[in-house]
C-alpha atoms as a PDB file:
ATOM      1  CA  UNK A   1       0.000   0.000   0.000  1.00  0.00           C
ATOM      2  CA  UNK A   2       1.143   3.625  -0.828  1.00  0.00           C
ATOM      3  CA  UNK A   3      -0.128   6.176  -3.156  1.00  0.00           C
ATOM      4  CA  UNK A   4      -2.783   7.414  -2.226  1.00  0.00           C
ATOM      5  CA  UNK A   5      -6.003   7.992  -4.677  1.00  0.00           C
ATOM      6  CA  UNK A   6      -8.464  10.798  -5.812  1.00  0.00           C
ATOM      7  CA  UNK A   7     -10.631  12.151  -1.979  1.00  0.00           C
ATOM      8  CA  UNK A   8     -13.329  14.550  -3.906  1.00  0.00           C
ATOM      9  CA  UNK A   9     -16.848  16.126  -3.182  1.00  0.00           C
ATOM     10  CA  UNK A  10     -17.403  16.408  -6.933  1.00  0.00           C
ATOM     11  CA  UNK A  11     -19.694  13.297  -8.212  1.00  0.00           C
ATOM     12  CA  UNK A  12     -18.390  14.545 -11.370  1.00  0.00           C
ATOM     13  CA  UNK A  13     -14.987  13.636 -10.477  1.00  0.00           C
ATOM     14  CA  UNK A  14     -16.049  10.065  -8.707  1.00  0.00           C
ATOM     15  CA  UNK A  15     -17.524   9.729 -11.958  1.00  0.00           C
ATOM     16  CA  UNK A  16     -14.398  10.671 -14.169  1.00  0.00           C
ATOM     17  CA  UNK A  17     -12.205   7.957 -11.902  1.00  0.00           C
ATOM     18  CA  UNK A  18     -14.685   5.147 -12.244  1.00  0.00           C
ATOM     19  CA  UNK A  19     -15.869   5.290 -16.279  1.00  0.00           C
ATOM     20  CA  UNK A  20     -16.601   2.082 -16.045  1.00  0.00           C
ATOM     21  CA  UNK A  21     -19.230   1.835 -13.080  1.00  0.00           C
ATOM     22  CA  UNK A  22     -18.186  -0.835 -10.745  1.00  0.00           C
ATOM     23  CA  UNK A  23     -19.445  -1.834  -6.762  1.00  0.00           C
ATOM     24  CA  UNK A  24     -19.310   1.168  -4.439  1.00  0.00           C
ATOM     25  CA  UNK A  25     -18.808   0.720  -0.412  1.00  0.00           C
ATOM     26  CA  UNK A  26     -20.202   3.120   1.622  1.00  0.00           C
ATOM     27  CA  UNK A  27     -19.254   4.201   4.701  1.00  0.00           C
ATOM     28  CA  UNK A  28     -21.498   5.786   7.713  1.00  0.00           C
ATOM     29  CA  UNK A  29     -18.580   6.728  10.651  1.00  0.00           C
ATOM     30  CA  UNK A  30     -19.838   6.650  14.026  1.00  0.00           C
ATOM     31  CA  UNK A  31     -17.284   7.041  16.976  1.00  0.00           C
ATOM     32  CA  UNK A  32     -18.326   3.353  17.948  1.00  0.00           C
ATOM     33  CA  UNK A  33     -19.780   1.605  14.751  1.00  0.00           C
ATOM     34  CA  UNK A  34     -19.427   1.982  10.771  1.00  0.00           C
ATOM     35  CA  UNK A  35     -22.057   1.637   8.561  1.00  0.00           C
ATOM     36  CA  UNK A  36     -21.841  -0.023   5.795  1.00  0.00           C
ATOM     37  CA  UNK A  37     -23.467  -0.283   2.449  1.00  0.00           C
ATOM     38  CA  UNK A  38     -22.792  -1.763  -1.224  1.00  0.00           C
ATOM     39  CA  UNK A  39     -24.388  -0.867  -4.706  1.00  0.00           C
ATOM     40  CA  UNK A  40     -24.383  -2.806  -7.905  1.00  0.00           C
ATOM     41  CA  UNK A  41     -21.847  -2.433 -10.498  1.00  0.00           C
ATOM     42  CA  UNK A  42     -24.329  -0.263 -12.490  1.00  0.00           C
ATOM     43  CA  UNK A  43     -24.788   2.110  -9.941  1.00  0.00           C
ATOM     44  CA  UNK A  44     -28.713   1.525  -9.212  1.00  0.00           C
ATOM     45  CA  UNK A  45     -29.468   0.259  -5.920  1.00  0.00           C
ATOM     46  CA  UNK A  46     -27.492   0.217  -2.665  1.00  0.00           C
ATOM     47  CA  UNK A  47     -27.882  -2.290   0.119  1.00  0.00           C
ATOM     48  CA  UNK A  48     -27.338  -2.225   3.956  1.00  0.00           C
ATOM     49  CA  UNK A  49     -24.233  -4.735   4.790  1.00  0.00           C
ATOM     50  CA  UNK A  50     -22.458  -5.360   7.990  1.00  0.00           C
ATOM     51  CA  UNK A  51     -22.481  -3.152  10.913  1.00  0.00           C
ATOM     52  CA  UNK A  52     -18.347  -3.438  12.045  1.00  0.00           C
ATOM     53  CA  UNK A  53     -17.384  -2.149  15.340  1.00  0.00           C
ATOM     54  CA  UNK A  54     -14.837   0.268  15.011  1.00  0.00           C
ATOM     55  CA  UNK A  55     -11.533   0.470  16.700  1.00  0.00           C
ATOM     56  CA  UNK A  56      -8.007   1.429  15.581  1.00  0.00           C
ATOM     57  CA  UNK A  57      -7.649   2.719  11.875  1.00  0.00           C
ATOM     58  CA  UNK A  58      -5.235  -0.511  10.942  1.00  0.00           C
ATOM     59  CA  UNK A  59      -7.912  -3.088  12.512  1.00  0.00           C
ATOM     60  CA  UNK A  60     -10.897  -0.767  10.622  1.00  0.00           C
ATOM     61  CA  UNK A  61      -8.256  -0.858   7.891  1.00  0.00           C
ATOM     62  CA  UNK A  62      -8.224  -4.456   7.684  1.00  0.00           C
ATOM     63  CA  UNK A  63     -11.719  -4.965   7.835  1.00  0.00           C
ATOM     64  CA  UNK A  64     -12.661  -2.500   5.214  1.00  0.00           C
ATOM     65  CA  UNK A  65      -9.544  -4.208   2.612  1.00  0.00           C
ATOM     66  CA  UNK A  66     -11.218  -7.731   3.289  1.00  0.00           C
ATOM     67  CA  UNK A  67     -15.333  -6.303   2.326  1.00  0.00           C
ATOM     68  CA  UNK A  68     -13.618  -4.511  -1.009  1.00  0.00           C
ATOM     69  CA  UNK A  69     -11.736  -7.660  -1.941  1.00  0.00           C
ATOM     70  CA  UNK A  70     -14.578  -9.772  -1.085  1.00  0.00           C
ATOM     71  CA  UNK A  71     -17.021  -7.402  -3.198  1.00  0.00           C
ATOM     72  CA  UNK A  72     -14.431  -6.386  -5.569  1.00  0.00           C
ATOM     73  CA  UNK A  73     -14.913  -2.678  -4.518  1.00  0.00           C
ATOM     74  CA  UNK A  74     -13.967  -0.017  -6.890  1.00  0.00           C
ATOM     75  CA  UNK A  75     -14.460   2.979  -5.232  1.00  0.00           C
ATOM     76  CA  UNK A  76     -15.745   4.140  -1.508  1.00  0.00           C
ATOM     77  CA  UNK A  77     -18.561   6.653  -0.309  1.00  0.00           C
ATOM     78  CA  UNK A  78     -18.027   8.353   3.018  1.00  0.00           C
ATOM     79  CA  UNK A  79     -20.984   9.984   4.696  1.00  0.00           C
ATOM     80  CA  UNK A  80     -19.570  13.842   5.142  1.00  0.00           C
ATOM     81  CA  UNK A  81     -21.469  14.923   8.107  1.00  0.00           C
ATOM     82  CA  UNK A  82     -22.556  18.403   7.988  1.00  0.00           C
ATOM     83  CA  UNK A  83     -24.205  21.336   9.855  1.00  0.00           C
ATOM     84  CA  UNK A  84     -27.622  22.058   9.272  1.00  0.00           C
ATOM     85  CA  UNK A  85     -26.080  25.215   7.974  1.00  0.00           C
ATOM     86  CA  UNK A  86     -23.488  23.452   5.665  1.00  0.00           C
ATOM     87  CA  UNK A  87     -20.906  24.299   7.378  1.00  0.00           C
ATOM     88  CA  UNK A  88     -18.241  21.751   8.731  1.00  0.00           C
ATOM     89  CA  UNK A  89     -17.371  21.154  12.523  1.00  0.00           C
ATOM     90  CA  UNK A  90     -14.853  18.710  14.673  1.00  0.00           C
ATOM     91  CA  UNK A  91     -17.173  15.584  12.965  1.00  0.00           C
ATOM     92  CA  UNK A  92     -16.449  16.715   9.397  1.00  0.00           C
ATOM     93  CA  UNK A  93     -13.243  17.268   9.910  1.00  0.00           C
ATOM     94  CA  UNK A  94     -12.574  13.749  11.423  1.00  0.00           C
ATOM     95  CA  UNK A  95     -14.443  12.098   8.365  1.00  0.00           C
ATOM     96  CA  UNK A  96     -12.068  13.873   6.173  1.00  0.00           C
ATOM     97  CA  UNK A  97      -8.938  12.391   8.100  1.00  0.00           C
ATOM     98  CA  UNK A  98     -10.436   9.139   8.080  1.00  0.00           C
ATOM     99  CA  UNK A  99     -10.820   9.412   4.010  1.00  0.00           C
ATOM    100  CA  UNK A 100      -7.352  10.588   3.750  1.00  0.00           C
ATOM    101  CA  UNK A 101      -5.637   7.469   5.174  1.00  0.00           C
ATOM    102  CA  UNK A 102      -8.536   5.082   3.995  1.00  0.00           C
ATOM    103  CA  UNK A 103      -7.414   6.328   0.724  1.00  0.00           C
ATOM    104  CA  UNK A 104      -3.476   5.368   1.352  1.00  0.00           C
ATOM    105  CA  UNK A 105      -4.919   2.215   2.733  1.00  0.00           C
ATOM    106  CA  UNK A 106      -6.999   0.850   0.024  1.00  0.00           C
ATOM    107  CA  UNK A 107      -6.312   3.105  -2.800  1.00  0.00           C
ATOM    108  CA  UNK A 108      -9.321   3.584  -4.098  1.00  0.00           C
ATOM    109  CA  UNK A 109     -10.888   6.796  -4.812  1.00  0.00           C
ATOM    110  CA  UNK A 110     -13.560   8.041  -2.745  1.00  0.00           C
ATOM    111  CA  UNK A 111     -16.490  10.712  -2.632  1.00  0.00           C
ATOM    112  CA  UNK A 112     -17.711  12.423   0.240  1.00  0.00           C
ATOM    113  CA  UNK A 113     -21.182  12.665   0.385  1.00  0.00           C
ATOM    114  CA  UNK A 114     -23.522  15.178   2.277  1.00  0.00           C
ATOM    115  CA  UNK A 115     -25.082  12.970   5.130  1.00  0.00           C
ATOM    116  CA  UNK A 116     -27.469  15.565   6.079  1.00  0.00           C
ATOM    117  CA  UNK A 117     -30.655  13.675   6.892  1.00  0.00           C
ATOM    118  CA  UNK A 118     -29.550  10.125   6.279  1.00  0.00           C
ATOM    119  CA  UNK A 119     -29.905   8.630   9.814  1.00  0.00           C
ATOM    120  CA  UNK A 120     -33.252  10.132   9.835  1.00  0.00           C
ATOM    121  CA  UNK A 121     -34.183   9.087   7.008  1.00  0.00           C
ATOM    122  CA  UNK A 122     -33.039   5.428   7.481  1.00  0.00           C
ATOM    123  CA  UNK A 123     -34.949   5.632  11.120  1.00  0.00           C
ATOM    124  CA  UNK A 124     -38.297   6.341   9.288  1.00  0.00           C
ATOM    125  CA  UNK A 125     -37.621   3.538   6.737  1.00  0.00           C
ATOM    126  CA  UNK A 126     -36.882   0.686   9.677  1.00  0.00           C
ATOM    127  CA  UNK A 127     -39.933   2.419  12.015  1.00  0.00           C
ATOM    128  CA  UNK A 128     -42.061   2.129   8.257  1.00  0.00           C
ATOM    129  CA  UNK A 129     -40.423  -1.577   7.736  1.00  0.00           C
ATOM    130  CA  UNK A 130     -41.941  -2.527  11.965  1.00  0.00           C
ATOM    131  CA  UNK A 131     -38.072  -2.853  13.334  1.00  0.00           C
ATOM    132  CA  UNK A 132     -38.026  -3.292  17.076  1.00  0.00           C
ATOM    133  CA  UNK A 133     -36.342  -0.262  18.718  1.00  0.00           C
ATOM    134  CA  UNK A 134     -33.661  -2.836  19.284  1.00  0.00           C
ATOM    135  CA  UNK A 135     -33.122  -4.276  15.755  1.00  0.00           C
ATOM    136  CA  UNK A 136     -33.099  -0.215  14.860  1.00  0.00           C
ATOM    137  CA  UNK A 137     -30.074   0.279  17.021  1.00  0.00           C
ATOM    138  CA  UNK A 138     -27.901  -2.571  16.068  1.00  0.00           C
ATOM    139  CA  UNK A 139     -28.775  -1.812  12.251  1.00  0.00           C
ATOM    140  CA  UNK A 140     -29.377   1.934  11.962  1.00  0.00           C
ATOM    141  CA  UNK A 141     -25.264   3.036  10.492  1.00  0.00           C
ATOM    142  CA  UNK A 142     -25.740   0.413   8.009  1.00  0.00           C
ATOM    143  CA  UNK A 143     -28.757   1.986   6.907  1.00  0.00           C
ATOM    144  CA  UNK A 144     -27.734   5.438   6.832  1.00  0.00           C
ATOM    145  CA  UNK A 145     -24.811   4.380   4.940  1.00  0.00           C
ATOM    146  CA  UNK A 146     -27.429   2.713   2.265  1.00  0.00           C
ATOM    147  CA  UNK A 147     -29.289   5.937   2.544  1.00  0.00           C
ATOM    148  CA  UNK A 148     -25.832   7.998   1.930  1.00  0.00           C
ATOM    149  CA  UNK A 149     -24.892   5.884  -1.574  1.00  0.00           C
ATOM    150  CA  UNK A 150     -28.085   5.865  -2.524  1.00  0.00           C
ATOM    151  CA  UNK A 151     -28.034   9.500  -2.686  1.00  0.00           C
ATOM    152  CA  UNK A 152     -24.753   9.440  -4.173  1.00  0.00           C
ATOM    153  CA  UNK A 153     -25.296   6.612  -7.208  1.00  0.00           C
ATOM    154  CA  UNK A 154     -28.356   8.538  -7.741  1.00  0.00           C
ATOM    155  CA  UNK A 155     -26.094  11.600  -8.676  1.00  0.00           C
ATOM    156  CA  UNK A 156     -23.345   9.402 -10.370  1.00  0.00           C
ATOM    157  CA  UNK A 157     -25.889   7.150 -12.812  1.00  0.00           C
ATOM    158  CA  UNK A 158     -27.977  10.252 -12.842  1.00  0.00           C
ATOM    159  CA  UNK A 159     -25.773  12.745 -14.876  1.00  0.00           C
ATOM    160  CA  UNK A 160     -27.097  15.598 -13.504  1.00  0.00           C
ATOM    161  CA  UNK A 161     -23.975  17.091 -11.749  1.00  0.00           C
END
């Protein structure tokens, strides 16, 4: 592992470094938990995967290399969490440090996508789908990760940049 790859808010750019298409991860960081999510190669549909506990970057590290070899992962979304405002605090700040050495660590590029609204939304969809408060909990960051690269293939297939 060494060089690392394209980090970009631009779907335009995401775009530009994956011609092609191919399977996205996405990524919901929580200071205990990551969310995470998969779409097809076509960009169409995304789809809650594991929630993995999260711990030191080289153990997340590890964990993360194994799902995008497993999936054959092409790129990687991470949830940019935002003010209400749009501005960025200590959290966005932190999700940009994690992107910078996920990127060294898997070189792959990645997108960071607006998260504004995702665990929300992904509450209403598991209260609308009769989750137990409990399931909710122990599946609600993989959800809002769906939610996030669902948003973001939606913009990528889409064309409308």
């Amino acid at each position: 592992m060494g060089s690392a790859a394209l980090i970009t808010e631009d779907a335009g750019a995401m775009r530009d470094a994956l011609p092609d298409g191919g399977v996205l991860l996405a990524l919901d960081l929580g200071t205990k938990t990551i969310g995470t999510a998969f779409c097809d190669a076509g960009w169409q549909f995304s789809s809650a995967a594991k929630t993995l506990s999260r711990g030191k970057f080289g153990k997340d590290a590890e964990k993360l290399r194994a799902l995008v070899k497993e999936r054959v992962v092409e790129g990687v979304v991470i949830g940019l969490p935002l003010n209400m405002d749009g501005s960025e605090g200590p959290r966005s700040q932190a999700s940009r440090a994690y992107a910078r050495n996920l990127s060294t660590a898997l070189e792959l590029p990645i997108l960071l996508w607006d998260e504004r609204w995702s665990t929300a939304s992904a509450e209403r969809d598991l209260i609308a789908q009769d989750f137990s408060r409990a399931k909710r909990a122990e599946s609600i960051d993989s959800h809002a990760a769906a939610v996030i690269l669902q948003g973001a293939i939606d913009r990528l297939a889409g064309g409308v940049l």
